[in-house]
Structures are given as structure tokens and as C-alpha cells.
C-alpha atoms as a PDB file:
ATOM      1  CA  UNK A   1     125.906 118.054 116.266  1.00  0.00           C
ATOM      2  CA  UNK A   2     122.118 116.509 114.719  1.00  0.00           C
ATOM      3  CA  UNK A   3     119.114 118.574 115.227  1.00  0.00           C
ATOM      4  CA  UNK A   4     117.032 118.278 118.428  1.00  0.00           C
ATOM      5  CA  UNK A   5     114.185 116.408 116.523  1.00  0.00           C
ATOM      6  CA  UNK A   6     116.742 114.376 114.536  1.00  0.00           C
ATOM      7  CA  UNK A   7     117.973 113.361 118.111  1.00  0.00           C
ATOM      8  CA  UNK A   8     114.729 112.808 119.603  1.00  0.00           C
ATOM      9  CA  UNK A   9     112.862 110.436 116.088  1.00  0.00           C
ATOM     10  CA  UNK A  10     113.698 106.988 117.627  1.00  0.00           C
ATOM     11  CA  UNK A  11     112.644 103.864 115.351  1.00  0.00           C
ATOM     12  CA  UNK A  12     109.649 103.655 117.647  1.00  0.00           C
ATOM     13  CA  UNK A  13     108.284 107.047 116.111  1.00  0.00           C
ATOM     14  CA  UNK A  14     108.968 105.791 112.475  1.00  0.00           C
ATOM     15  CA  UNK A  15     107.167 102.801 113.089  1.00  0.00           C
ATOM     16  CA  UNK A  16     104.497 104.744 114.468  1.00  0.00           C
ATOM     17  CA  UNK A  17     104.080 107.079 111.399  1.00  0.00           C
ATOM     18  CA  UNK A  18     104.327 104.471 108.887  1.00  0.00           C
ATOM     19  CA  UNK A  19     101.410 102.119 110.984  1.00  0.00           C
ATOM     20  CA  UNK A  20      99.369 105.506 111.006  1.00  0.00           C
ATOM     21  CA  UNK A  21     100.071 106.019 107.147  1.00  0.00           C
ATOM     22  CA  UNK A  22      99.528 102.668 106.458  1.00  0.00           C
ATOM     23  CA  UNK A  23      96.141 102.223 107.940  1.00  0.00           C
ATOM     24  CA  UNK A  24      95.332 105.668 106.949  1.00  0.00           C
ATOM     25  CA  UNK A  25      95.901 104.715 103.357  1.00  0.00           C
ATOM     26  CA  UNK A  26      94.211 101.244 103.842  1.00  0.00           C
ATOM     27  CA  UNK A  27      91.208 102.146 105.663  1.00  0.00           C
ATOM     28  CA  UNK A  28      90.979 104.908 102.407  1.00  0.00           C
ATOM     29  CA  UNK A  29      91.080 101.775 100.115  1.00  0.00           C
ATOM     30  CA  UNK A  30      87.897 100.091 101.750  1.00  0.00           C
ATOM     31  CA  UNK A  31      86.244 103.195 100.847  1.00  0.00           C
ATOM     32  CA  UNK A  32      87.136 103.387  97.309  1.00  0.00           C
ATOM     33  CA  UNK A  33      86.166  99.516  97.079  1.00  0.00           C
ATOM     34  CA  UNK A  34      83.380  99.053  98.407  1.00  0.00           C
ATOM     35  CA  UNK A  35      81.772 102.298 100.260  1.00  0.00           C
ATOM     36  CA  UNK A  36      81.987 104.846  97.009  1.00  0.00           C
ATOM     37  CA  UNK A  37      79.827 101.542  95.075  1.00  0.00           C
ATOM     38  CA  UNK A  38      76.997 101.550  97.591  1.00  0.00           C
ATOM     39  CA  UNK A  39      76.766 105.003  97.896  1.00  0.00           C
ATOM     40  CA  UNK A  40      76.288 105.665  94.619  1.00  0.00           C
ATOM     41  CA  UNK A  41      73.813 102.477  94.470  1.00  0.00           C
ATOM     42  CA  UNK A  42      71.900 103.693  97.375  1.00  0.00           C
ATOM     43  CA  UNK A  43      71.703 107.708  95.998  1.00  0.00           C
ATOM     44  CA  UNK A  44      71.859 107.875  92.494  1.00  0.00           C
ATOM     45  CA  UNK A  45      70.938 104.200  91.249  1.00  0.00           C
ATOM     46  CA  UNK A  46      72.332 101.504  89.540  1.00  0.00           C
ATOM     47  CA  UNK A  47      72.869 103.614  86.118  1.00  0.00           C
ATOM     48  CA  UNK A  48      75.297 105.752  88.408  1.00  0.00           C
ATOM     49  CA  UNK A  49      76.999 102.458  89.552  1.00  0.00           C
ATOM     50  CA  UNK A  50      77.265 100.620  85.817  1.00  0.00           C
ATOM     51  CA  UNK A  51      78.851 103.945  84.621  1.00  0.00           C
ATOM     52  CA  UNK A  52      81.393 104.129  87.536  1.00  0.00           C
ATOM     53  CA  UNK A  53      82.226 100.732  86.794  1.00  0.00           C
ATOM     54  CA  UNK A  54      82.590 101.139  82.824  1.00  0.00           C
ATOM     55  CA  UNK A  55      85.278 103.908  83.712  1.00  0.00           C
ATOM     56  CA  UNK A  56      87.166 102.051  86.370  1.00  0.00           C
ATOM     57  CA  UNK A  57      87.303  98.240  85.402  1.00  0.00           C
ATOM     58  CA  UNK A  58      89.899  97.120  88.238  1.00  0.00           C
ATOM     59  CA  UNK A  59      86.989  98.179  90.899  1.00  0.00           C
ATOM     60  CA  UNK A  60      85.141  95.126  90.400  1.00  0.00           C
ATOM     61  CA  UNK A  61      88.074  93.271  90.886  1.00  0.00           C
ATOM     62  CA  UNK A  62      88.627  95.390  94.137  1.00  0.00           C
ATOM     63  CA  UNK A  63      84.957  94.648  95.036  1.00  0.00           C
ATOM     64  CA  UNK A  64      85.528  91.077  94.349  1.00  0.00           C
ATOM     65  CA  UNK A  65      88.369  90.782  97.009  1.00  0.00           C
ATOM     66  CA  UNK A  66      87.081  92.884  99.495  1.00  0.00           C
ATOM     67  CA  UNK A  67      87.109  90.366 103.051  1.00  0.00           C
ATOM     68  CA  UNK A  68      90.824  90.520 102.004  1.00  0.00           C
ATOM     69  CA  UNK A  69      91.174  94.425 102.012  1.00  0.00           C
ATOM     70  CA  UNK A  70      89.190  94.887 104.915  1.00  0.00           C
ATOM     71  CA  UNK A  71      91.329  92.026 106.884  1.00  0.00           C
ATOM     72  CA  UNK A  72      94.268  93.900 105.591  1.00  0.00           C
ATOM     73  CA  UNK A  73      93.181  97.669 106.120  1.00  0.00           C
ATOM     74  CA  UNK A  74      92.028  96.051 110.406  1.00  0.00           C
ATOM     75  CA  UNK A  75      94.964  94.634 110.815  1.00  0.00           C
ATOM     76  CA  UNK A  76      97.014  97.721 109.864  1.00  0.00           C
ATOM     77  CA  UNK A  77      94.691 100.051 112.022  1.00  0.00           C
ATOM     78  CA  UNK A  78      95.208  97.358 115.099  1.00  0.00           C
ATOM     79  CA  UNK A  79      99.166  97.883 114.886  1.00  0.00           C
ATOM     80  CA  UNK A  80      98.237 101.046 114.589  1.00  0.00           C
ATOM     81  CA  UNK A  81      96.927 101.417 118.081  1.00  0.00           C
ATOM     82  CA  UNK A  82      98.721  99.262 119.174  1.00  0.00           C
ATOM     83  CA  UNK A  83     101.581 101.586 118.825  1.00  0.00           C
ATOM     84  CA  UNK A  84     100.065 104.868 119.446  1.00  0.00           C
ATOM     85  CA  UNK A  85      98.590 103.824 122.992  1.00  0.00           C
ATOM     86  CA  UNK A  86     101.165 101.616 124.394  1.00  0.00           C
ATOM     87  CA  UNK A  87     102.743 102.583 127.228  1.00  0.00           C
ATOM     88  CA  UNK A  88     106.117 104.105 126.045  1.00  0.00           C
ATOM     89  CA  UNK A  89     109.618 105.791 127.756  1.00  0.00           C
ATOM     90  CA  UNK A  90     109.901 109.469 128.217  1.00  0.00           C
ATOM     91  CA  UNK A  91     113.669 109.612 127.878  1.00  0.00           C
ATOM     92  CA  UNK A  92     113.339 111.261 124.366  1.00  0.00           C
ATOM     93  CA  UNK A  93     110.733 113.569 125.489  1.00  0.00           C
ATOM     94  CA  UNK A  94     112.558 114.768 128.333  1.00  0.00           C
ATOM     95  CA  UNK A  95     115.711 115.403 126.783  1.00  0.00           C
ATOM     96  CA  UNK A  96     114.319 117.611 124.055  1.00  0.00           C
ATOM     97  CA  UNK A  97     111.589 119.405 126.670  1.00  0.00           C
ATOM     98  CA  UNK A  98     108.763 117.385 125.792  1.00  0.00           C
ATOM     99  CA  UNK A  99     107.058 119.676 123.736  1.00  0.00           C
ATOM    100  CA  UNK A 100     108.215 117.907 120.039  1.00  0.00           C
ATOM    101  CA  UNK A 101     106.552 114.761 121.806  1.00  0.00           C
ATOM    102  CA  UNK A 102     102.774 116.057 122.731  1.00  0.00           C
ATOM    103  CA  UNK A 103     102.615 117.416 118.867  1.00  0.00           C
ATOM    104  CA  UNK A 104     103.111 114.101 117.693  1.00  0.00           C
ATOM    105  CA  UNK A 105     101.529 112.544 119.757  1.00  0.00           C
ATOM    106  CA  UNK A 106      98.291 114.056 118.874  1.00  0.00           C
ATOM    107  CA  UNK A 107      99.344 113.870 114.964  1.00  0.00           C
ATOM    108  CA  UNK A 108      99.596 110.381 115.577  1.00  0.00           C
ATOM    109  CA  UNK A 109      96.365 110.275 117.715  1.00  0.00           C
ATOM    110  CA  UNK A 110      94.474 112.013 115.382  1.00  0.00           C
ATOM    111  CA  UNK A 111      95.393 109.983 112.532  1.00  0.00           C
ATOM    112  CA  UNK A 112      94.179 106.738 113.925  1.00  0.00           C
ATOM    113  CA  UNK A 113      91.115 108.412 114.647  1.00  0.00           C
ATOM    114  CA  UNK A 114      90.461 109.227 111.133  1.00  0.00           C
ATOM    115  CA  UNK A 115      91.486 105.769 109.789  1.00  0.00           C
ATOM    116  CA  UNK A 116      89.365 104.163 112.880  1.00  0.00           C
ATOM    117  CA  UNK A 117      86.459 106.115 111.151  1.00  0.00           C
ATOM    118  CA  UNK A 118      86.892 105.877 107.332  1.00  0.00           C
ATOM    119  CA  UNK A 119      86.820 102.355 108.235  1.00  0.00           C
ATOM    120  CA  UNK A 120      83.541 102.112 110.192  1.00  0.00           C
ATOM    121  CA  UNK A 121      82.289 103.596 107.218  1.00  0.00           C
ATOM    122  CA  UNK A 122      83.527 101.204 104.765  1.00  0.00           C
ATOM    123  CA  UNK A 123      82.478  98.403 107.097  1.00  0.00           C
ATOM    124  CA  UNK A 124      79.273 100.280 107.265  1.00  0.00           C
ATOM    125  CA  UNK A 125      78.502 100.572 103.124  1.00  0.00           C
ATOM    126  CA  UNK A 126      80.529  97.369 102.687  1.00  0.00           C
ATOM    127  CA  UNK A 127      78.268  95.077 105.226  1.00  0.00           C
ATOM    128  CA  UNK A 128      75.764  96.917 106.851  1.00  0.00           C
ATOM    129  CA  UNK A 129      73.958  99.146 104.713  1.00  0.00           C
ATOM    130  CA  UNK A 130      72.276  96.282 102.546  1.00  0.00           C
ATOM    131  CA  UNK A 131      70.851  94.785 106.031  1.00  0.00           C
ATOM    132  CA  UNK A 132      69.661  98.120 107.150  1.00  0.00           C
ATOM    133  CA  UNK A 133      67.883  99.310 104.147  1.00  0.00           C
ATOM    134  CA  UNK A 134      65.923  95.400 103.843  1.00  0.00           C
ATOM    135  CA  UNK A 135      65.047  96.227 107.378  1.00  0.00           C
ATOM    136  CA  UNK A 136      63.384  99.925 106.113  1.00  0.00           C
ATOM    137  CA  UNK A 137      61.962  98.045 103.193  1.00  0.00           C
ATOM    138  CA  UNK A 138      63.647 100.399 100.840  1.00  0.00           C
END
């Protein structure tokens, strides 16, 4: 006989883990793109940003794409959610004493939240920041 929680992971809760990985690891990627570039821009200088850029070449190219990766790393955290906070059965949960399912359920929650916010933040340093600081006159 399988394991309770082998019993209980439906293909639901795989597709839920791999969304949550998925825009976990994308909404990470607008960071590294086009958030790390901006930040260093806005708090060290420019000298900080040519150097970054002489020892990691494929950034600009990241940089240079970057309405594609933020399409991509959205779209991933809207299946995402759409996932985690759709209405789903309890069968599984009730079988195995619901317990296994209100952990990961909050794993899962939790992870969107973090992805939801990494990418604010990219969107932020990616779009917004440039507006705000002409605004400041800075």
C-alpha cells in the first residue's frame, strides 16, 4: 500500500508546485535583468553598472529583451494564482485528515506571495524608478 501523501499528491498539486516554482524562478529573473542594473545605477553609479556589465556580458542581452521576460515571468505568476486560489475538491484532504492539505496550502500561498513581490520590484526598478527619480529631480 502507497504512502498517505503519495495517495493524497493529485496532478492538481504538481501543477500547483511547478506554477509556484516557475513564477518563483521567473519573477527572480526580472530581478537579475533589470532590478540588480538600476539599483546599482541609482546607489553606486554608473562605474558600478559598466563593471557589472564587463563581468556578465549576457545581461545586456537580458536587459535588451526585458518586455519579453516580464510578459513571461506575469504570465507564470497569473497561472500561478490562478491555481492556488481556485476553488478546489476536498476529497484528498479528507481522506488523509486534512492536515497534509493546510501545510501546502500555505507553502503554496506563501510562494506566490513572494514571486507576486519580487516582481513588483522588478516592475518597480525596471519601469518606475526612472519616472520617479525625474519627478525628485535627482
Amino acid at each position: 500500500m502507497e504512502p498517505i501523501d503519495q495517495q493524497t499528491r493529485s496532478p492538481d498539486t504538481w501543477r500547483q508546485s511547478a506554477a509556484n516554482f516557475l513564477a518563483l524562478f521567473t519573477s527572480t529573473g526580472t530581478l537579475i535583468c533589470c532590478a540588480l542594473p538600476s539599483a546599482l545605477a541609482a546607489v553606486a553609479g554608473g562605474s558600478a553598472v559598466v563593471s557589472l556589465i564587463s563581468a556578465v556580458p549576457w545581461l545586456v542581452l537580458l536587459s535588451q529583451n526585458k518586455e519579453w521576460i516580464f510578459l513571461g515571468a506575469g504570465l507564470m505568476i497569473a497561472l500561478s494564482a490562478f491555481l492556488t486560489f481556485r476553488p478546489k475538491g476536498t476529497v484528498a484532504c479528507t481522506i488523509a485528515g486534512g492536515e497534509g492539505c493546510a501545510v501546502a496550502s500555505r507553502f503554496q500561498k506563501a510562494m506566490f506571495w513572494i514571486s507576486a513581490g519580487i516582481y513588483g520590484l522588478g516592475v518597480f526598478f525596471a519601469y518606475g524608478l526612472l519616472p520617479v527619480m525625474t519627478l525628485l529631480g535627482t
